[in-house]
Structures are given as structure tokens and as C-alpha cells.
PDB file of N, CA and C in Angstrom:
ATOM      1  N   UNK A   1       0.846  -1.171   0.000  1.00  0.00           N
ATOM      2  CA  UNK A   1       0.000   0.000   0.000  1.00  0.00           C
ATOM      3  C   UNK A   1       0.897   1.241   0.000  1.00  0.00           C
ATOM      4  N   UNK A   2       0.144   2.072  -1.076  1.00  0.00           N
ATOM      5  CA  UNK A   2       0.907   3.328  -1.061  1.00  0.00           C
ATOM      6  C   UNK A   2       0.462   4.437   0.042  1.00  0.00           C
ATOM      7  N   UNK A   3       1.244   5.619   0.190  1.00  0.00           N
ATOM      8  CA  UNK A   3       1.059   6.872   0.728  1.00  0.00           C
ATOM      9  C   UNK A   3      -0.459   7.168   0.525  1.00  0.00           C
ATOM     10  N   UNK A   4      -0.315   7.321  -1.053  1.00  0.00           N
ATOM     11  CA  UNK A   4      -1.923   8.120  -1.556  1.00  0.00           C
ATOM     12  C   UNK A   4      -2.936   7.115  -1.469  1.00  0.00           C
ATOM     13  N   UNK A   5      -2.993   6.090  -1.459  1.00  0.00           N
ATOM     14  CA  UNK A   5      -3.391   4.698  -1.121  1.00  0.00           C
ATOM     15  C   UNK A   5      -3.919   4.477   0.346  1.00  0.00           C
ATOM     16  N   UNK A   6      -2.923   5.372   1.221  1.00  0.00           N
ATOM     17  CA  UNK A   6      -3.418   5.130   2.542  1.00  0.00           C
ATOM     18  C   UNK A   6      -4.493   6.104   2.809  1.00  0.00           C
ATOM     19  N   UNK A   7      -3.999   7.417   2.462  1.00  0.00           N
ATOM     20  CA  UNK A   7      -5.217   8.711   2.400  1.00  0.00           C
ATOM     21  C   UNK A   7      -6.843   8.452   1.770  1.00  0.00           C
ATOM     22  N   UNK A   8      -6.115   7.887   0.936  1.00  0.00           N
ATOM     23  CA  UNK A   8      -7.645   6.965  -0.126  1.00  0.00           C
ATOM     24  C   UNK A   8      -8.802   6.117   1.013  1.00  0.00           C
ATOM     25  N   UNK A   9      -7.663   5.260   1.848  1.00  0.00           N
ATOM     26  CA  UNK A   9      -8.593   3.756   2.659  1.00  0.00           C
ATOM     27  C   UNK A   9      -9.261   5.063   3.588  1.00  0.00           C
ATOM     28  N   UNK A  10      -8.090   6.156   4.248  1.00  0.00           N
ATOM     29  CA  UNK A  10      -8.127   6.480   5.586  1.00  0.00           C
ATOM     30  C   UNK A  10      -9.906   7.703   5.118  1.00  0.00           C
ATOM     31  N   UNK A  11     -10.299   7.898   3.773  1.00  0.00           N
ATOM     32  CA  UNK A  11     -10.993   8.997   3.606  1.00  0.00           C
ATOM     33  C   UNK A  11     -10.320  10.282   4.228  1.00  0.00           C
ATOM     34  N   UNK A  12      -8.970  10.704   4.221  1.00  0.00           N
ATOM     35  CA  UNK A  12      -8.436  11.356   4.616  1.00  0.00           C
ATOM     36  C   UNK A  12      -7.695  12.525   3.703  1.00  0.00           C
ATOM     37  N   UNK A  13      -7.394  13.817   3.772  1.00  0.00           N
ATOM     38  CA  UNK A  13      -6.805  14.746   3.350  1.00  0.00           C
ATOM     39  C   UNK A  13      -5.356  14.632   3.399  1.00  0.00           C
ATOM     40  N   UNK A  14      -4.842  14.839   2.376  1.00  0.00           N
ATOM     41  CA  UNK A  14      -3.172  15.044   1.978  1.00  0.00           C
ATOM     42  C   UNK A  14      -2.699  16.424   2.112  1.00  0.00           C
ATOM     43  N   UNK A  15      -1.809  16.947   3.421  1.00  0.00           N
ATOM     44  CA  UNK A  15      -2.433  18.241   3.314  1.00  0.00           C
ATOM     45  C   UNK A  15      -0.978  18.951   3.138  1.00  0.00           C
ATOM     46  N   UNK A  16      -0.214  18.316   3.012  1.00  0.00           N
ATOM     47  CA  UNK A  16       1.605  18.092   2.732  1.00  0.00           C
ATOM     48  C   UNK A  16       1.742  17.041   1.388  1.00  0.00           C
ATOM     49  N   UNK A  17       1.672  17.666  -0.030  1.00  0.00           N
ATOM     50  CA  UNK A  17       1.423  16.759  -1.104  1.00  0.00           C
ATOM     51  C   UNK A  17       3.362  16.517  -2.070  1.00  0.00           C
ATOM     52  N   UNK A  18       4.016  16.789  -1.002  1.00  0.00           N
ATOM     53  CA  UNK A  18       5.226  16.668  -2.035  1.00  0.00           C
ATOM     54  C   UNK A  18       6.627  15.872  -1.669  1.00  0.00           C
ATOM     55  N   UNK A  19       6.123  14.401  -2.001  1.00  0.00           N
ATOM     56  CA  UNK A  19       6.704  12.848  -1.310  1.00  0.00           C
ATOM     57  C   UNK A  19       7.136  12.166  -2.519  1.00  0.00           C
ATOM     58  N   UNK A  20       7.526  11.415  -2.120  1.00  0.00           N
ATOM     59  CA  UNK A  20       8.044  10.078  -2.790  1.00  0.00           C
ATOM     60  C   UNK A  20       6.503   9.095  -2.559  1.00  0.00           C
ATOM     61  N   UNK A  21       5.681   8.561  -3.632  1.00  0.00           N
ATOM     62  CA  UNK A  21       4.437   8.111  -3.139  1.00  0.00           C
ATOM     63  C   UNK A  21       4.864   6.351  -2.983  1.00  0.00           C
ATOM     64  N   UNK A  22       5.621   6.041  -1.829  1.00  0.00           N
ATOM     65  CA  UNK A  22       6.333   4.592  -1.644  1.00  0.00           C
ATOM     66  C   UNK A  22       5.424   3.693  -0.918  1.00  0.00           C
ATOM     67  N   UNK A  23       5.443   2.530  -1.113  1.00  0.00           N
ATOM     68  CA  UNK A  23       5.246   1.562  -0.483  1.00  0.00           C
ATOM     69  C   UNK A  23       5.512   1.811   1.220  1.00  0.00           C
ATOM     70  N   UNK A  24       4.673   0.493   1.857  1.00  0.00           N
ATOM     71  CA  UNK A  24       4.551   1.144   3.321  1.00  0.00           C
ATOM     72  C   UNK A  24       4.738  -0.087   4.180  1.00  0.00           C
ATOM     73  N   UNK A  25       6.098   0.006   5.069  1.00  0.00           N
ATOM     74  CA  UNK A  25       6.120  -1.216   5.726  1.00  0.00           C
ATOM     75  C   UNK A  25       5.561  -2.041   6.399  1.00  0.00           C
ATOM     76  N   UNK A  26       3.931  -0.948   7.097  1.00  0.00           N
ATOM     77  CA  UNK A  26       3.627  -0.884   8.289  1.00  0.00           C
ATOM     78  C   UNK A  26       2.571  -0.037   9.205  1.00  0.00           C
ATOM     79  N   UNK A  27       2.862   0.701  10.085  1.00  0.00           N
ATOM     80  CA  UNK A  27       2.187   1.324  10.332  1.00  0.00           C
ATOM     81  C   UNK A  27       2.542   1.691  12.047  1.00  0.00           C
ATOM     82  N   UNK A  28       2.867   2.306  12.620  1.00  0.00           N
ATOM     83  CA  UNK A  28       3.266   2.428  14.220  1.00  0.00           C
ATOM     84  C   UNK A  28       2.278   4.179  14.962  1.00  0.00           C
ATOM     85  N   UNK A  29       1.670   3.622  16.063  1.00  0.00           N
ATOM     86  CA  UNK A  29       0.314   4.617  16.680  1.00  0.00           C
ATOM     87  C   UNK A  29       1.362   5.342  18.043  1.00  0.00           C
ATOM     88  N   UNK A  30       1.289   6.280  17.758  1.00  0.00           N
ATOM     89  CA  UNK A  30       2.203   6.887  19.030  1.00  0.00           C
ATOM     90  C   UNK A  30       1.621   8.378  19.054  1.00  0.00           C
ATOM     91  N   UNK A  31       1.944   8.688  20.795  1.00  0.00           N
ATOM     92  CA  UNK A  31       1.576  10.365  20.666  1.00  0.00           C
ATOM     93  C   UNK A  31       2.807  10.918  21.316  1.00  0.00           C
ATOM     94  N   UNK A  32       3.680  10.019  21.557  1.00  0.00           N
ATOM     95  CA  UNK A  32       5.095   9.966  22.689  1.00  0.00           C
ATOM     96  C   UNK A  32       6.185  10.092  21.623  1.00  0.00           C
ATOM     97  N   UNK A  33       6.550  11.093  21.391  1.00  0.00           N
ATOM     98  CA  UNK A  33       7.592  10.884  20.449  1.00  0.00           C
ATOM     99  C   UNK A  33       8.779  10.366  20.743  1.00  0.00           C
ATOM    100  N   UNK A  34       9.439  10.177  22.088  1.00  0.00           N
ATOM    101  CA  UNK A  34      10.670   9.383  22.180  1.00  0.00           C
ATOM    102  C   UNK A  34      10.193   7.755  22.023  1.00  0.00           C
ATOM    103  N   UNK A  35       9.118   7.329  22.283  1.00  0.00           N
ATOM    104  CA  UNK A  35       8.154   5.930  22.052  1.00  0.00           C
ATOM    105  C   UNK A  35       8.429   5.533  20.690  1.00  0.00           C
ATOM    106  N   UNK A  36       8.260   6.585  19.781  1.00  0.00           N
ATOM    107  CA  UNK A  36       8.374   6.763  18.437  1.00  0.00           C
ATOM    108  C   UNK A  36       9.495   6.463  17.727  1.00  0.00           C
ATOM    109  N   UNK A  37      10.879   7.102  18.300  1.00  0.00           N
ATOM    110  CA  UNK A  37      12.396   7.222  17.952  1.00  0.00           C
ATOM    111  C   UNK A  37      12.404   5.637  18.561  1.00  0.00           C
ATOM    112  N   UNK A  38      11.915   4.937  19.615  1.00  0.00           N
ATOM    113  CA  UNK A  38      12.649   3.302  20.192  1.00  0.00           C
ATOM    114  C   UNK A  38      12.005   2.072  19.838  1.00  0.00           C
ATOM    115  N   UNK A  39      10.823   2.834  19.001  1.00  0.00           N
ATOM    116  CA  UNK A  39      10.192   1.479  18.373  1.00  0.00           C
ATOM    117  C   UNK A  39       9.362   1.432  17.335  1.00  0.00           C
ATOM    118  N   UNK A  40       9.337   2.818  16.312  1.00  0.00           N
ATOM    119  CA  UNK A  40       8.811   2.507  14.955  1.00  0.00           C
ATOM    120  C   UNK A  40       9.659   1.870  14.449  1.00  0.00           C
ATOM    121  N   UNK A  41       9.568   1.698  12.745  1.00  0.00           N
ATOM    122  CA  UNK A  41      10.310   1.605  12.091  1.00  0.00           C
ATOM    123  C   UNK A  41      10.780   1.604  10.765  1.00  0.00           C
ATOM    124  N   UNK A  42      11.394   1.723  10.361  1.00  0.00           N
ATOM    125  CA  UNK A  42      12.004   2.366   8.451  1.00  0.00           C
ATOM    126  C   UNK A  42      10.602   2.384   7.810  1.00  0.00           C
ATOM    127  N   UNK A  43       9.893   3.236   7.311  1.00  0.00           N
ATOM    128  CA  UNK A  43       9.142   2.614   6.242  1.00  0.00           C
ATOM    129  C   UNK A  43       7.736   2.405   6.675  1.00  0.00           C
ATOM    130  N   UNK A  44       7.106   2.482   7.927  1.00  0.00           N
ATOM    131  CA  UNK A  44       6.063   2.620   8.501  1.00  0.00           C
ATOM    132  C   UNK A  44       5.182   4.342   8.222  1.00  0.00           C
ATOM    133  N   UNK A  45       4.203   4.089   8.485  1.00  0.00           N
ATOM    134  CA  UNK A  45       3.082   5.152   8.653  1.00  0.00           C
ATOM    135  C   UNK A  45       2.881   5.507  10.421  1.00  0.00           C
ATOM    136  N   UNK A  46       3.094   6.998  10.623  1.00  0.00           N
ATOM    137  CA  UNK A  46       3.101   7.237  12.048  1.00  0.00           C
ATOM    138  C   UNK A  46       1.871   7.795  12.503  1.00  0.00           C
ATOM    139  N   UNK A  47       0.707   6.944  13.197  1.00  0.00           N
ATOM    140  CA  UNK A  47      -0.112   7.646  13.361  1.00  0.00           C
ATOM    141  C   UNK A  47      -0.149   8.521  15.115  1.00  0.00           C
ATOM    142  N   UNK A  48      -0.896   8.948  14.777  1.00  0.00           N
ATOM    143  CA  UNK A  48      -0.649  10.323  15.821  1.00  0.00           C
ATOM    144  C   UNK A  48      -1.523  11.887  16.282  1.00  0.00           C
ATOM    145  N   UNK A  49      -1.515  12.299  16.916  1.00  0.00           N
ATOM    146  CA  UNK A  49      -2.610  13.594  17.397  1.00  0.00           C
ATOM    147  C   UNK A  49      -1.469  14.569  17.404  1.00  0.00           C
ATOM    148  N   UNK A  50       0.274  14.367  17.733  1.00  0.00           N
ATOM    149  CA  UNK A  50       1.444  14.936  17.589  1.00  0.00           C
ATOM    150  C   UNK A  50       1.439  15.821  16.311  1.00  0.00           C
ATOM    151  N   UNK A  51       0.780  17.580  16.511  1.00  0.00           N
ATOM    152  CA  UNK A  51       1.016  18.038  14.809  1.00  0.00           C
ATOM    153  C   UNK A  51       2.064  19.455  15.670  1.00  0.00           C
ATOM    154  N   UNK A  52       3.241  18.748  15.053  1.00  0.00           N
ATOM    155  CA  UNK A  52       4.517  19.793  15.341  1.00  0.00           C
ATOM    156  C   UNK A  52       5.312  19.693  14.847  1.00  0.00           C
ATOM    157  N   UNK A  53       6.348  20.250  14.629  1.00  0.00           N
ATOM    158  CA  UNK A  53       7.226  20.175  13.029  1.00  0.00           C
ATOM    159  C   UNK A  53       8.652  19.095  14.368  1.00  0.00           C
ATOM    160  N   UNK A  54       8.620  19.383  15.929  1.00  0.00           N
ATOM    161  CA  UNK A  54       9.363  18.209  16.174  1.00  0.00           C
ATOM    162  C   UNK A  54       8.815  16.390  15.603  1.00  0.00           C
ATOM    163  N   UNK A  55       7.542  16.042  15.396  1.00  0.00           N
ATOM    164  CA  UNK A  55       7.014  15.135  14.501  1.00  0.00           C
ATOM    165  C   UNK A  55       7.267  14.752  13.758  1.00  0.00           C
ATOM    166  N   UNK A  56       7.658  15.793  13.007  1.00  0.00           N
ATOM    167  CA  UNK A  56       8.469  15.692  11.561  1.00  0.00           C
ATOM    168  C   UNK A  56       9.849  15.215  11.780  1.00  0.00           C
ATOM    169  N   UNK A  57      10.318  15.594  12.560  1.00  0.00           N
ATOM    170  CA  UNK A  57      11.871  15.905  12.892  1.00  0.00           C
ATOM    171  C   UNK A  57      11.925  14.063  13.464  1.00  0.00           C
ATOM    172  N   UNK A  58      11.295  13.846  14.118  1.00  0.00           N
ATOM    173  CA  UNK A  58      11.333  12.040  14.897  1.00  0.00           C
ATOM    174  C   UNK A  58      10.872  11.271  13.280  1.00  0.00           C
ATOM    175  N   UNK A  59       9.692  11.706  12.855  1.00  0.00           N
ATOM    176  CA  UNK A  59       9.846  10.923  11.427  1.00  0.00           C
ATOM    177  C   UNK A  59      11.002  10.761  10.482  1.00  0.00           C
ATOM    178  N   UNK A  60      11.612  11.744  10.432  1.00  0.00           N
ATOM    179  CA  UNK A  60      12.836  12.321   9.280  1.00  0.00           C
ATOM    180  C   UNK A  60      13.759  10.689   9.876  1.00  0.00           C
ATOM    181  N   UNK A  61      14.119  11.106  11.344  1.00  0.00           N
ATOM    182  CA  UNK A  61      14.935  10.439  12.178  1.00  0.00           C
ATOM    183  C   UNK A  61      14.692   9.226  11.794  1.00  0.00           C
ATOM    184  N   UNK A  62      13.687   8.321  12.166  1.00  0.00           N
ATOM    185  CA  UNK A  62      13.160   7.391  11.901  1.00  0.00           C
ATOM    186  C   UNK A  62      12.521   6.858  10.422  1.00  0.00           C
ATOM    187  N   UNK A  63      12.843   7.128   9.362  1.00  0.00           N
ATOM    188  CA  UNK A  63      12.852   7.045   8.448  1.00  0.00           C
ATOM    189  C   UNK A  63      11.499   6.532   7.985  1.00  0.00           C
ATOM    190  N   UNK A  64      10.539   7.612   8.296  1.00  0.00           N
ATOM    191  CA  UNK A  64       8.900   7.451   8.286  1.00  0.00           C
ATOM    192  C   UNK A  64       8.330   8.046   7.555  1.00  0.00           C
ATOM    193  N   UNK A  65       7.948   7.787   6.383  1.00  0.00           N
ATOM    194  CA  UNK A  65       7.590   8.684   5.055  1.00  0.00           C
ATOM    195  C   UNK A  65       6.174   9.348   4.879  1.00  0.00           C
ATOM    196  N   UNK A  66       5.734   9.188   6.365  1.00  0.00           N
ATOM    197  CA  UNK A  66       4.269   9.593   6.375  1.00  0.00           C
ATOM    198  C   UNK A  66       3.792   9.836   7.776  1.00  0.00           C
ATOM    199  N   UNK A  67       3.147  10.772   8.426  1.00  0.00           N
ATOM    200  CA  UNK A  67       2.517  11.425   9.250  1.00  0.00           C
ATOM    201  C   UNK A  67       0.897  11.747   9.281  1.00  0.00           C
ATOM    202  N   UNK A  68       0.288  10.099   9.582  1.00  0.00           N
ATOM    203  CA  UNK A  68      -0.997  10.788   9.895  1.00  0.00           C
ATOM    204  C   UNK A  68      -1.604  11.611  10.884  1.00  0.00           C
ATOM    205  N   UNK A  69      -2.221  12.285  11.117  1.00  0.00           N
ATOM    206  CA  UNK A  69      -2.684  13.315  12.009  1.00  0.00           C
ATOM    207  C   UNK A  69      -4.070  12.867  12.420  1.00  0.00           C
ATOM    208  N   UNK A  70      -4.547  12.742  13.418  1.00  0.00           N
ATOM    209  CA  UNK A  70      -5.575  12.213  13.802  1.00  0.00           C
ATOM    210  C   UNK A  70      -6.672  13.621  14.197  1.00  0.00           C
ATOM    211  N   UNK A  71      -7.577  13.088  14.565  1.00  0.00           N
ATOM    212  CA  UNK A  71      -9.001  14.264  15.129  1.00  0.00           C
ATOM    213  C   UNK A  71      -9.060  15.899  14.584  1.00  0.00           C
ATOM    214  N   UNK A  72      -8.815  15.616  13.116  1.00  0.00           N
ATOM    215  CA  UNK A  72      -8.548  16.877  12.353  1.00  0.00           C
ATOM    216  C   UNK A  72      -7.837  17.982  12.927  1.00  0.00           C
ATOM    217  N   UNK A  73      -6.616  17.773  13.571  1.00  0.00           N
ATOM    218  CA  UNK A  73      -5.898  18.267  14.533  1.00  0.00           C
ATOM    219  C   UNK A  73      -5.332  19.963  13.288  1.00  0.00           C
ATOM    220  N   UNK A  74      -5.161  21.017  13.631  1.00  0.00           N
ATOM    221  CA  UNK A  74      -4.758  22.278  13.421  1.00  0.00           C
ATOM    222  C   UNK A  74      -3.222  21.646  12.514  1.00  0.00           C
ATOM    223  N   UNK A  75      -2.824  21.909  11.444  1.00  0.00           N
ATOM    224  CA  UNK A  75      -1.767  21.666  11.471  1.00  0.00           C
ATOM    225  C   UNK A  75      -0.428  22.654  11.036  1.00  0.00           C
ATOM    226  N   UNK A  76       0.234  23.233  12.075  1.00  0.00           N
ATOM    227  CA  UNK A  76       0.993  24.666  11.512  1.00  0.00           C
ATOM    228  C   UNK A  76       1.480  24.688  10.480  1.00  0.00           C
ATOM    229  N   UNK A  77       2.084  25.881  10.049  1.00  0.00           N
ATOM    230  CA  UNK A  77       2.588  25.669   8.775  1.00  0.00           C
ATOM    231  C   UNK A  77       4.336  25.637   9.005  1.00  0.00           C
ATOM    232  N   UNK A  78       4.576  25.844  10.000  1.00  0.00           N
ATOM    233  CA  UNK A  78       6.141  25.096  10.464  1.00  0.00           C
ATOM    234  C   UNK A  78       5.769  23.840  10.292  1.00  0.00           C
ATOM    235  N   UNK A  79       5.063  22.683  10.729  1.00  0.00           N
ATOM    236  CA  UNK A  79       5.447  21.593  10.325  1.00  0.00           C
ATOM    237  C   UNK A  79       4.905  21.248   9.382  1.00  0.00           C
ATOM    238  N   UNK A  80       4.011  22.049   8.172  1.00  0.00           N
ATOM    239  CA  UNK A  80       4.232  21.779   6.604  1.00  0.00           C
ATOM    240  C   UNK A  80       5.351  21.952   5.985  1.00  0.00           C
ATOM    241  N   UNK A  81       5.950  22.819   6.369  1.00  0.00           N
ATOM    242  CA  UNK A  81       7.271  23.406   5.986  1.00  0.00           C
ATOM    243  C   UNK A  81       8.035  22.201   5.969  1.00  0.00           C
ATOM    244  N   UNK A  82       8.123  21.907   7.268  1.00  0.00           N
ATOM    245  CA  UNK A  82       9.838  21.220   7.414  1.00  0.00           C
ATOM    246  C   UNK A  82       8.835  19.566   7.175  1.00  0.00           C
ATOM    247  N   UNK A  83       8.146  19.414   6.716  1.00  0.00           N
ATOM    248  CA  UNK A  83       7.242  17.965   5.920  1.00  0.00           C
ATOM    249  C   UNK A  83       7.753  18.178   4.691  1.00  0.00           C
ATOM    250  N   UNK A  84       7.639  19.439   4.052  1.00  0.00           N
ATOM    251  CA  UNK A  84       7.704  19.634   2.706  1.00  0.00           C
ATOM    252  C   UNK A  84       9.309  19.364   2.494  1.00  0.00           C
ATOM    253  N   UNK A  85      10.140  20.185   3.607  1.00  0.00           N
ATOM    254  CA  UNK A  85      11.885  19.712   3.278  1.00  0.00           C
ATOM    255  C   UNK A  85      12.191  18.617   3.100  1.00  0.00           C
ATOM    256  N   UNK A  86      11.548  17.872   4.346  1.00  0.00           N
ATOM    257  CA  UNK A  86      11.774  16.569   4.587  1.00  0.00           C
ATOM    258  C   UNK A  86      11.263  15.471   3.484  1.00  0.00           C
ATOM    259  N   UNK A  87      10.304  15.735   2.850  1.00  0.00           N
ATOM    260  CA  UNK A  87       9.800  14.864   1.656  1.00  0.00           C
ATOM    261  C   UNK A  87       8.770  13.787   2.322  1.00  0.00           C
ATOM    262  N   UNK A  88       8.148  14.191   3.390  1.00  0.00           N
ATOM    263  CA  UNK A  88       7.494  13.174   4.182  1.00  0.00           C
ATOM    264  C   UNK A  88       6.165  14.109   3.886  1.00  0.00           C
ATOM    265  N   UNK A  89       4.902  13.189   3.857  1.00  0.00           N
ATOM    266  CA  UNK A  89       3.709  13.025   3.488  1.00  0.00           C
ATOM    267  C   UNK A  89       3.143  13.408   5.056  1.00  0.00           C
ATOM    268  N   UNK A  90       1.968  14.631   4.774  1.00  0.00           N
ATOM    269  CA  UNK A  90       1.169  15.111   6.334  1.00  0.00           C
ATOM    270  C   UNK A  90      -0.153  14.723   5.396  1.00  0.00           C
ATOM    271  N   UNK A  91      -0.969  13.807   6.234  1.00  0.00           N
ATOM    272  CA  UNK A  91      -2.052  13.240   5.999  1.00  0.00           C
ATOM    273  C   UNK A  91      -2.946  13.905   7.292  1.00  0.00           C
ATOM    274  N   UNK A  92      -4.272  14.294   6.903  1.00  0.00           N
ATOM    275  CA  UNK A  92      -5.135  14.796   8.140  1.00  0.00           C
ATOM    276  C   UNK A  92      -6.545  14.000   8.148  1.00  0.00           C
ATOM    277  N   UNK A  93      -6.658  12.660   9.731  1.00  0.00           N
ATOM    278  CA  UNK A  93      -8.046  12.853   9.164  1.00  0.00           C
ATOM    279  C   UNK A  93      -8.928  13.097  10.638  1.00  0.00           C
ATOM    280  N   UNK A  94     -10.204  12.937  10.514  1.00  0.00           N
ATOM    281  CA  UNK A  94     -10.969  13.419  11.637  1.00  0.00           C
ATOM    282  C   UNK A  94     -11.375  12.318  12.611  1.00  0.00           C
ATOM    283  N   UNK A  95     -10.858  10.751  11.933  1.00  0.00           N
ATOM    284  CA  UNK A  95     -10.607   9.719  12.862  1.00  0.00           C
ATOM    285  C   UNK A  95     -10.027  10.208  13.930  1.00  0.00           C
ATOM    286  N   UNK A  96     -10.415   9.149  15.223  1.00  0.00           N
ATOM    287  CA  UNK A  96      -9.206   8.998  16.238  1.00  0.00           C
ATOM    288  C   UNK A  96      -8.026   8.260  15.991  1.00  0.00           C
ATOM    289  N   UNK A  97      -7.166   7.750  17.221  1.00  0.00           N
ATOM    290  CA  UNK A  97      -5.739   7.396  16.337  1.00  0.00           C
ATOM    291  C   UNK A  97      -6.456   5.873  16.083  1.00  0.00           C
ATOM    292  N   UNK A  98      -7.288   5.639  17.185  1.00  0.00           N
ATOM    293  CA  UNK A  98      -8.035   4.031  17.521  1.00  0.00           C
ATOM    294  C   UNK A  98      -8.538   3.474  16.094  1.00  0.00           C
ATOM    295  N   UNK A  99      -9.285   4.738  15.567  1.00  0.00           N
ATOM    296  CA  UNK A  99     -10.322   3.861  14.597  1.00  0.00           C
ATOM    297  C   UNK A  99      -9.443   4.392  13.805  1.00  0.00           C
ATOM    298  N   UNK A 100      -8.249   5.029  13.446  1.00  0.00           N
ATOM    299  CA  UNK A 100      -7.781   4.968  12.311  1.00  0.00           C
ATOM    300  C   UNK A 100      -6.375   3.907  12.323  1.00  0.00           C
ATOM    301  N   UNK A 101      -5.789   3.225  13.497  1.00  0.00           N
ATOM    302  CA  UNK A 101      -5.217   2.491  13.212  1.00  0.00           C
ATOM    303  C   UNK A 101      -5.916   0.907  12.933  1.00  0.00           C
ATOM    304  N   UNK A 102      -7.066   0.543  13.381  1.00  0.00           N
ATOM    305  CA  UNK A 102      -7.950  -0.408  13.310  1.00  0.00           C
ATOM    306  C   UNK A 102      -8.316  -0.538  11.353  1.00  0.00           C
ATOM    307  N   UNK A 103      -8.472   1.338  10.793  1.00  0.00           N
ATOM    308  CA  UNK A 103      -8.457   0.989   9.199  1.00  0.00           C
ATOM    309  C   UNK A 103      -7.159   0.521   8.568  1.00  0.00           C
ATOM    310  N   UNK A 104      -6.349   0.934   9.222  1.00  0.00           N
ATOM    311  CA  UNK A 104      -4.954   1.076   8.620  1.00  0.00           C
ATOM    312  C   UNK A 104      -4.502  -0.580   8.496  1.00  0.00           C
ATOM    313  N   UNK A 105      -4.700  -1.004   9.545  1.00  0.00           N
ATOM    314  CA  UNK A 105      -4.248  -2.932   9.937  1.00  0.00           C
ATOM    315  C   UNK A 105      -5.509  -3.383   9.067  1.00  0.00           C
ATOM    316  N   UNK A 106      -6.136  -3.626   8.965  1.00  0.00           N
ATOM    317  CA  UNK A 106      -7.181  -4.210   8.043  1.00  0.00           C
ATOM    318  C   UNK A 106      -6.738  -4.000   6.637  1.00  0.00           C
ATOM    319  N   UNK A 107      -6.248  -2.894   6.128  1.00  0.00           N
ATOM    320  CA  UNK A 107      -5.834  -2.703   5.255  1.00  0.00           C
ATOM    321  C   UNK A 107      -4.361  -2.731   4.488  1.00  0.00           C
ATOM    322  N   UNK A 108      -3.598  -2.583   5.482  1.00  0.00           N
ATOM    323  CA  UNK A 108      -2.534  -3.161   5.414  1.00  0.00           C
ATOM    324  C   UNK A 108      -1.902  -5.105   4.935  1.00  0.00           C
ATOM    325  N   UNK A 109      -3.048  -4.962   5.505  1.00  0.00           N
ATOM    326  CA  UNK A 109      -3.262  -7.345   5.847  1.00  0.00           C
ATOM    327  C   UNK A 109      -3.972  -7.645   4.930  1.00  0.00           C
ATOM    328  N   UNK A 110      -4.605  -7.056   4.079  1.00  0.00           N
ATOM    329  CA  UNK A 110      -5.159  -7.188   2.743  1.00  0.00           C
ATOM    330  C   UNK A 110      -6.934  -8.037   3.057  1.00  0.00           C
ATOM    331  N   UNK A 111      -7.526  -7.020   4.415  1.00  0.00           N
ATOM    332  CA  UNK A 111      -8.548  -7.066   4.592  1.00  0.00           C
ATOM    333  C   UNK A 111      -9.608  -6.258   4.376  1.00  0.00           C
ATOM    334  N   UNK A 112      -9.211  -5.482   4.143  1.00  0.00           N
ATOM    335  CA  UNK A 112     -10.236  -4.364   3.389  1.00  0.00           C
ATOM    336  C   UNK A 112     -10.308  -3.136   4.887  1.00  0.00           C
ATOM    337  N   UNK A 113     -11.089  -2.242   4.224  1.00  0.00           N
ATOM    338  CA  UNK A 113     -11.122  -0.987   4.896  1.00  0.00           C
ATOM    339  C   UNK A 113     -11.987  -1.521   6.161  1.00  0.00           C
TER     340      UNK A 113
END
């Protein structure tokens, strides 16, 4: 499953559109960003209520090509910015992180939305 692929399942907004549209290892639910840096991993989707350009900065780190944003959270334009440097994908949707990681694993496992 792709980036735009995930926005597609998630009925979700792409609100940072300028990525690499890659394949997805995964998927890791965190609002703890040092949680984030000790146990995502390469290639996963980070879901999250976390909209701050340090977010970005633990994704970059962690080599996470995508940032969903959960409960249609505000999202500054510092961390569009440094999304947009970074080449990492800001996805927004009005799910919680619950019911949007519950779409994400279903869909991921090739169970449907």
C-alpha cells in the first residue's frame, strides 16, 4: 500500500502533497515521540494527534515517510514546511488514532477498509 493509497482507505486529506508516493512497511500509533524514535520503524506510517514540526523531525529520524494526524488536529505551517523539506507526506483525518489504526491494519493485511 501506497502513501496516496493510505489517504484513499483512511478517507483522509493530503495536506503536505510533495513525497516520494512509496510503499509502506507498516504502520506504528504513538503520541510519545521518544516511544516513536525506540520502536517505529524504516518505512512505517506514524499515526498520531502529535502536529509539530518536532514530529516531523522524529519521522525524518526514523525514516517514516508519512505522518498521519488524527481528530482533524490544526496543522501549523512550520510543520508543513519542514514535511515539505523533509519529503514526508502530512495526511489529516478526523478519525481517532483508535479507529484509524484499526483501518490502517485491516488494510494493510489485505482485509479491506
Amino acid at each position: 500500500m501506497t502513501i496516496r493509497q493510505v489517504a484513499e482507505t483512511l478517507g483522509a486529506e493530503i495536506a503536505q502533497s510533495e513525497f516520494e508516493d512509496v510503499e509502506l512497511a507498516g504502520a506504528y500509533t504513538s503520541d510519545l515521540l521518544s516511544d516513536v524514535m525506540a520502536n517505529a520503524h524504516d518505512g512505517e506510517t506514524l499515526i498520531t494527534i502529535q502536529a509539530h514540526k518536532n514530529t516531523v523531525a522524529v519521522a525524518s529520524l526514523v525514516n517514516i515517510p508519512v505522518i498521519v494526524v488524527c481528530n482533524s488536529r490544526p496543522l501549523p505551517e512550520d510543520m508543513l514546511k519542514a514535511a515539505k523539506d523533509e519529503g514526508i507526506a502530512v495526511i489529516r483525518t478526523r478519525e481517532n488514532q483508535f479507529t484509524t489504526s484499526g483501518k490502517l491494519y485491516k488494510a494493510l493485511n489485505g482485509e479491506g477498509a
